[in-house]
PDB file of N, CA and C in Angstrom:
ATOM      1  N   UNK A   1     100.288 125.170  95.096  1.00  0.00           N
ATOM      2  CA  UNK A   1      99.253 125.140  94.095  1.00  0.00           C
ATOM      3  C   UNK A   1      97.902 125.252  94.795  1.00  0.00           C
ATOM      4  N   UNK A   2      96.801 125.858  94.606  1.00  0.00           N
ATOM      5  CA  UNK A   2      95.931 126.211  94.585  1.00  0.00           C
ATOM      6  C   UNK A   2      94.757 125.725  94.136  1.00  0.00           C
ATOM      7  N   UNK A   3      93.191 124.993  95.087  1.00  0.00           N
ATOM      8  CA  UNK A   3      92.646 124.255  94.136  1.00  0.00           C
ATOM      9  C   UNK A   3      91.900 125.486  93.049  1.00  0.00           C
ATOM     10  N   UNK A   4      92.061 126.495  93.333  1.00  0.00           N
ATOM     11  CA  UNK A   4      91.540 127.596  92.032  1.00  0.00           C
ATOM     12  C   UNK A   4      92.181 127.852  90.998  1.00  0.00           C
ATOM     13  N   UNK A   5      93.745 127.660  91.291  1.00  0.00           N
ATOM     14  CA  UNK A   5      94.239 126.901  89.733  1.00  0.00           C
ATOM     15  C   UNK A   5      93.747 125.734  88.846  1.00  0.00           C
ATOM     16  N   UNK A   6      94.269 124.796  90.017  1.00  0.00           N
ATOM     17  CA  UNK A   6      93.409 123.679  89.254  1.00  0.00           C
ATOM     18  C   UNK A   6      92.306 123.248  88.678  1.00  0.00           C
ATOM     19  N   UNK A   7      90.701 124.398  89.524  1.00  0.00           N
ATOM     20  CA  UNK A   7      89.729 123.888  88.587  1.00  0.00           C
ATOM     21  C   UNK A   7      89.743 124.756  87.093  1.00  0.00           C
ATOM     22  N   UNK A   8      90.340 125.569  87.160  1.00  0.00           N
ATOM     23  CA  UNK A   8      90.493 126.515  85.909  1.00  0.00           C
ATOM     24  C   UNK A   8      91.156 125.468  85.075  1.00  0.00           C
ATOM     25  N   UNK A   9      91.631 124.049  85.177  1.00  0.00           N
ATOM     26  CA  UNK A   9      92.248 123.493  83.941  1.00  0.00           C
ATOM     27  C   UNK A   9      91.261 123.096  83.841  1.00  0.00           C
ATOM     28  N   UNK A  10      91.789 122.136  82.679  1.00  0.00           N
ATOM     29  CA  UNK A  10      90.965 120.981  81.788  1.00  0.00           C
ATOM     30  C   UNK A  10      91.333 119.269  81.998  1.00  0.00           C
ATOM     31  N   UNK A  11      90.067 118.619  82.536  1.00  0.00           N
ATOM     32  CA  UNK A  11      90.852 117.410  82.725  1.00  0.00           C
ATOM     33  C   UNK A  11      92.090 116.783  82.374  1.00  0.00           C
ATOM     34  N   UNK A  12      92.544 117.047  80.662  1.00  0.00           N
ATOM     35  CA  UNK A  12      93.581 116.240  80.359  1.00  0.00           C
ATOM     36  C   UNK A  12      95.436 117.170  81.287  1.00  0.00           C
ATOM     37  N   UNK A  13      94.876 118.151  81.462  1.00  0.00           N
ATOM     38  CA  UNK A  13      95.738 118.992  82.171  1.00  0.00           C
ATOM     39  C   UNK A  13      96.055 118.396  83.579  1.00  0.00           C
ATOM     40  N   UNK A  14      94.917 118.198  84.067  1.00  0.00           N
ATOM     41  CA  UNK A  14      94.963 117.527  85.553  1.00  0.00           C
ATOM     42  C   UNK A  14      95.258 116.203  85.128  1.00  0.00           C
ATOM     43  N   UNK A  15      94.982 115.527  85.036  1.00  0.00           N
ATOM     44  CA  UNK A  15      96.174 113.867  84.271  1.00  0.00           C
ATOM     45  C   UNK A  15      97.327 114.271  84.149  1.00  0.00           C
ATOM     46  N   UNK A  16      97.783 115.029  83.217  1.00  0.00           N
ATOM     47  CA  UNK A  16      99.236 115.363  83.065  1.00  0.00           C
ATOM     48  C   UNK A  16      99.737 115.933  84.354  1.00  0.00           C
ATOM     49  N   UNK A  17      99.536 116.763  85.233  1.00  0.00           N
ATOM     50  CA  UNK A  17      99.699 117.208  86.361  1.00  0.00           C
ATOM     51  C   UNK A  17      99.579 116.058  87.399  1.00  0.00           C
ATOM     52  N   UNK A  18      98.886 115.199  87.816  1.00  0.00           N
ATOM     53  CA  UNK A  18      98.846 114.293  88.277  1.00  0.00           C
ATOM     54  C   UNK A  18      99.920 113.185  88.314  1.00  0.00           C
ATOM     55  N   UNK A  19     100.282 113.119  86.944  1.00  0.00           N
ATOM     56  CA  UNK A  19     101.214 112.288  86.650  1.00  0.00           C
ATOM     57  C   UNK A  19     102.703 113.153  86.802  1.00  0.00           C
ATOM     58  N   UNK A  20     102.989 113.909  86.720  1.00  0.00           N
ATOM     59  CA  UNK A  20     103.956 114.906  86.795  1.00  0.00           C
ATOM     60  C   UNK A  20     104.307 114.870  88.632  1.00  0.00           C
ATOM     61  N   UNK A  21     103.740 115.336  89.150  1.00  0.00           N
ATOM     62  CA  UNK A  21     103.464 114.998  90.967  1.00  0.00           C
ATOM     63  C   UNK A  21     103.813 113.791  91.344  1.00  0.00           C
ATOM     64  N   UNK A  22     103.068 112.660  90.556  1.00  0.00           N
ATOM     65  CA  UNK A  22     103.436 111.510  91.022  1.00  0.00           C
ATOM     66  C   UNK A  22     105.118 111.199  90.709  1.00  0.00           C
ATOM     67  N   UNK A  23     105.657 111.603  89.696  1.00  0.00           N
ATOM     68  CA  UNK A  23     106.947 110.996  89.602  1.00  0.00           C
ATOM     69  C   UNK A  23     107.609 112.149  90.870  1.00  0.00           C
ATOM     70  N   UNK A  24     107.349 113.285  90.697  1.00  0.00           N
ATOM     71  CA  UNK A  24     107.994 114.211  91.940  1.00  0.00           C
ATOM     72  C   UNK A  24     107.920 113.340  93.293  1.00  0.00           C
ATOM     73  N   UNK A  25     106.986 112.765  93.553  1.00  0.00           N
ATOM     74  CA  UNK A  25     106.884 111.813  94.730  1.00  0.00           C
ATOM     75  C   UNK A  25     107.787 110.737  94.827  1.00  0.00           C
ATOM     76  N   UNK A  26     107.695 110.315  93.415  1.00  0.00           N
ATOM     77  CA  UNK A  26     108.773 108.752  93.675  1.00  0.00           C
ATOM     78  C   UNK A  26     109.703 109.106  93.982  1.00  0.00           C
ATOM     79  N   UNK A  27     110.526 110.439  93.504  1.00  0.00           N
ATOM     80  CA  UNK A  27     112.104 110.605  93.194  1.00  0.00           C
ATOM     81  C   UNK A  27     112.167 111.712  94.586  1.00  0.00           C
ATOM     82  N   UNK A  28     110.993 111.920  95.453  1.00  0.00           N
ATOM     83  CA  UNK A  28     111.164 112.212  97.045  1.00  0.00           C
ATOM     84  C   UNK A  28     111.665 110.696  97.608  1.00  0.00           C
ATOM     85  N   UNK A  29     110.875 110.324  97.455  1.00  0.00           N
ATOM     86  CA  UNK A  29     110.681 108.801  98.244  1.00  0.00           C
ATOM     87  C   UNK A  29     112.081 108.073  97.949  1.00  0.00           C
ATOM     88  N   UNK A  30     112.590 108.269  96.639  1.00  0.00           N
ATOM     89  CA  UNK A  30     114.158 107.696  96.178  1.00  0.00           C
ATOM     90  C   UNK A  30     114.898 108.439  97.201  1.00  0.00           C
ATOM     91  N   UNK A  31     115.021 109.664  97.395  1.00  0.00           N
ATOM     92  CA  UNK A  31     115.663 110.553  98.260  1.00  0.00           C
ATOM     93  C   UNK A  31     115.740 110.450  99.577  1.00  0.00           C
ATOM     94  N   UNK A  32     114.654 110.346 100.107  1.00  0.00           N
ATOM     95  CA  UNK A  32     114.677 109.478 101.724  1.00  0.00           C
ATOM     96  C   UNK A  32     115.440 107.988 101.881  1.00  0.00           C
ATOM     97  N   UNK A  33     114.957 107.249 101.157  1.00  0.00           N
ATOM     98  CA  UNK A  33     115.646 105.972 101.606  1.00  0.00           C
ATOM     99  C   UNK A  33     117.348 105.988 100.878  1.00  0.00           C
ATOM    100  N   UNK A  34     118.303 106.497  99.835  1.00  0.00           N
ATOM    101  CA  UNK A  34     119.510 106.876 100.461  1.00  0.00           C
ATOM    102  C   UNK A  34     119.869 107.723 100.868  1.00  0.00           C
ATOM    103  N   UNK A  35     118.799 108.788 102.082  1.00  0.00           N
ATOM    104  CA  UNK A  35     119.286 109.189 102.986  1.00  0.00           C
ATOM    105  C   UNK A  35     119.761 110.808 102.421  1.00  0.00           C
ATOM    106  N   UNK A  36     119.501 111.499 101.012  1.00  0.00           N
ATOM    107  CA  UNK A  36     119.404 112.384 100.647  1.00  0.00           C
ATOM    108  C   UNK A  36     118.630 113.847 100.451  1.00  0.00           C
ATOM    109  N   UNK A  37     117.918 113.440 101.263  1.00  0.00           N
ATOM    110  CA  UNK A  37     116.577 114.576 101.700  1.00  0.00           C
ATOM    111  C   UNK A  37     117.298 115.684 102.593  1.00  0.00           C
ATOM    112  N   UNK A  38     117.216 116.889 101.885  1.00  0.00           N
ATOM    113  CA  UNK A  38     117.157 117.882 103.065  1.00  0.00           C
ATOM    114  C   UNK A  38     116.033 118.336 103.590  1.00  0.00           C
ATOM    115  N   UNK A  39     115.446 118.910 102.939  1.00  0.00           N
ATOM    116  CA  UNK A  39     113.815 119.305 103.300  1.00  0.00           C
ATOM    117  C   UNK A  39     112.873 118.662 102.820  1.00  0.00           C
ATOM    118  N   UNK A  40     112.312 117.903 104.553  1.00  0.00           N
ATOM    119  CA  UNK A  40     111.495 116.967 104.344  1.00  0.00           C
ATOM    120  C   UNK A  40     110.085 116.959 103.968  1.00  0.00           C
ATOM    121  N   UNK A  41     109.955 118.898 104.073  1.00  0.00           N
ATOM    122  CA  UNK A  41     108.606 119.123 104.068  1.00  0.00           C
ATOM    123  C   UNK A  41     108.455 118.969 102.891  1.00  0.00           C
ATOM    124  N   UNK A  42     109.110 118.780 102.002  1.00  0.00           N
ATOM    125  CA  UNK A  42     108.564 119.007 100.291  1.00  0.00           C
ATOM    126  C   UNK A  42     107.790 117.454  99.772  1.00  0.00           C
ATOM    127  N   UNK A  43     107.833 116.340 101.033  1.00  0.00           N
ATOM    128  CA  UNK A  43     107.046 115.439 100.778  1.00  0.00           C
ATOM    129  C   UNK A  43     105.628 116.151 101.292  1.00  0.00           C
ATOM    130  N   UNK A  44     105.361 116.127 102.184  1.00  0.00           N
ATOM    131  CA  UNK A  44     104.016 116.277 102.382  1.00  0.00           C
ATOM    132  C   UNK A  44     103.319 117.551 101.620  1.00  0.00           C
ATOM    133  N   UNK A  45     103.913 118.357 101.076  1.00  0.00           N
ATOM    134  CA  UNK A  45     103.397 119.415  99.861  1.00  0.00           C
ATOM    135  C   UNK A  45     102.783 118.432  98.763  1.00  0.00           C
ATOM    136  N   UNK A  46     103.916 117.849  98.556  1.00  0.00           N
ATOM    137  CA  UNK A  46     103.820 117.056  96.586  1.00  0.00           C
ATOM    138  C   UNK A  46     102.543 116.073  97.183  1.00  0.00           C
ATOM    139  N   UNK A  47     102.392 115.589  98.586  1.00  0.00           N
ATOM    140  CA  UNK A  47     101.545 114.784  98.555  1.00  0.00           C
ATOM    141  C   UNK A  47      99.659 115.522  99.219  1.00  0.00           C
ATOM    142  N   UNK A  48     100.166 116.345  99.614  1.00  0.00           N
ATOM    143  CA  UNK A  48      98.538 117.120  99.250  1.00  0.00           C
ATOM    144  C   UNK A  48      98.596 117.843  98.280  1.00  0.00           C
ATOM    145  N   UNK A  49      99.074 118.027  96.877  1.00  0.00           N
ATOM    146  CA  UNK A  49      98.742 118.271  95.636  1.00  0.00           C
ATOM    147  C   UNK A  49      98.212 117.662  94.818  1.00  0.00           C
ATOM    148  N   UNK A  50      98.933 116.369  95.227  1.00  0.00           N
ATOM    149  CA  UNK A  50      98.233 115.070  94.933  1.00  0.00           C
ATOM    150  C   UNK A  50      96.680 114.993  95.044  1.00  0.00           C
ATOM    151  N   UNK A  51      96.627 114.772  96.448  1.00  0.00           N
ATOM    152  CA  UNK A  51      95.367 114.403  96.830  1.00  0.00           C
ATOM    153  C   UNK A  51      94.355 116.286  96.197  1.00  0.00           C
ATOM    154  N   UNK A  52      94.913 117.460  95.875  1.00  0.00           N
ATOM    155  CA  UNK A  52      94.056 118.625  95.759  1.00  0.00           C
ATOM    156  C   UNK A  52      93.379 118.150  94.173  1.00  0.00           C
ATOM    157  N   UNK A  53      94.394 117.760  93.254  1.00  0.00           N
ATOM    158  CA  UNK A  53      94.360 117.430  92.351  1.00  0.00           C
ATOM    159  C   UNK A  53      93.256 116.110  91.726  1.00  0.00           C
ATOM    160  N   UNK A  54      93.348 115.237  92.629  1.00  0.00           N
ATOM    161  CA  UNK A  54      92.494 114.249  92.246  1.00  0.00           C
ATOM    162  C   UNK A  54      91.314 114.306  93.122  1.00  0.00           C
ATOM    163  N   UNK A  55      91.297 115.506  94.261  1.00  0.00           N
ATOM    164  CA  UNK A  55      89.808 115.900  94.448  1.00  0.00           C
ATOM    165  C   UNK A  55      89.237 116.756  93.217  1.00  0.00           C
ATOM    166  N   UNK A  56      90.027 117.770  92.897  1.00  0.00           N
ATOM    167  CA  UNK A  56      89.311 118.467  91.411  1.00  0.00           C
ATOM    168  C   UNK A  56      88.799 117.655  90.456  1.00  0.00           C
ATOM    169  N   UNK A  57      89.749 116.637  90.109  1.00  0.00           N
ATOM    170  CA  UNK A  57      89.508 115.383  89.115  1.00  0.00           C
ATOM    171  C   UNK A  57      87.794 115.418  89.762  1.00  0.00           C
ATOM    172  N   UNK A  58      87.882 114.138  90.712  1.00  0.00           N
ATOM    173  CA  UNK A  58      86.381 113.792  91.199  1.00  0.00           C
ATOM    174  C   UNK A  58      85.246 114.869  90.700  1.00  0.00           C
ATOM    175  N   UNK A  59      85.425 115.782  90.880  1.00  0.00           N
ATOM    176  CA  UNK A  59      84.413 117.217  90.735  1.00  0.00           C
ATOM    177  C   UNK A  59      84.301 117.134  89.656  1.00  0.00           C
ATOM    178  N   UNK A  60      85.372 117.235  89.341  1.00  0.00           N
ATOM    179  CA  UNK A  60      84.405 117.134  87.140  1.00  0.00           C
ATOM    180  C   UNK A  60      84.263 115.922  86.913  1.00  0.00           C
ATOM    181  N   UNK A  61      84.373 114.922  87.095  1.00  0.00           N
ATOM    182  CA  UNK A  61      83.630 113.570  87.249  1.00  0.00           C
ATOM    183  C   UNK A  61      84.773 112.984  85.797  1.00  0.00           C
ATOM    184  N   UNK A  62      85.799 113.131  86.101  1.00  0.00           N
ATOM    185  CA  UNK A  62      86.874 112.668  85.053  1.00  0.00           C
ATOM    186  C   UNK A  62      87.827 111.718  85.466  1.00  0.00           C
ATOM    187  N   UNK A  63      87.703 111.002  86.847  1.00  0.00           N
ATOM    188  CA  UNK A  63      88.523 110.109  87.365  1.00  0.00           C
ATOM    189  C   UNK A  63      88.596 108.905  86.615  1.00  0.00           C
ATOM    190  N   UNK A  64      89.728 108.155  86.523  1.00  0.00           N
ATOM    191  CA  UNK A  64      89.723 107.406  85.605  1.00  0.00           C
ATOM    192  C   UNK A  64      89.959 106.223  86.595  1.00  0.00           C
TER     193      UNK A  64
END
């Protein structure tokens, strides 16, 4: 993802996206600890989307 996707949304888009990422993260994080992860890189993706995402947030001044 792209932060030039992202500023093209609309805050409530980036919330929903935000929140969407975040459960992708938990159910990584479920996956590592029993030991079910093949590709590990797909944590550190979901987690600078994260952080691309709630820098866009900041920019439009919509952080909650």
């Amino acid at each position: 993802m792209k932060a030039s996707e992202l500023k093209a949304k609309s805050a409530a888009d980036l919330h929903n996206e935000l929140l969407s990422l975040s459960k992708a993260q938990f159910g990584l994080r479920m996956q590592v600890a029993t030991q079910q992860m093949t590709n590990t890189s797909e944590m550190r993706k979901v987690r600078r989307d994260i952080a691309r995402v709630k820098t866009v947030l900041t920019e439009k001044g919509a952080q909650k």
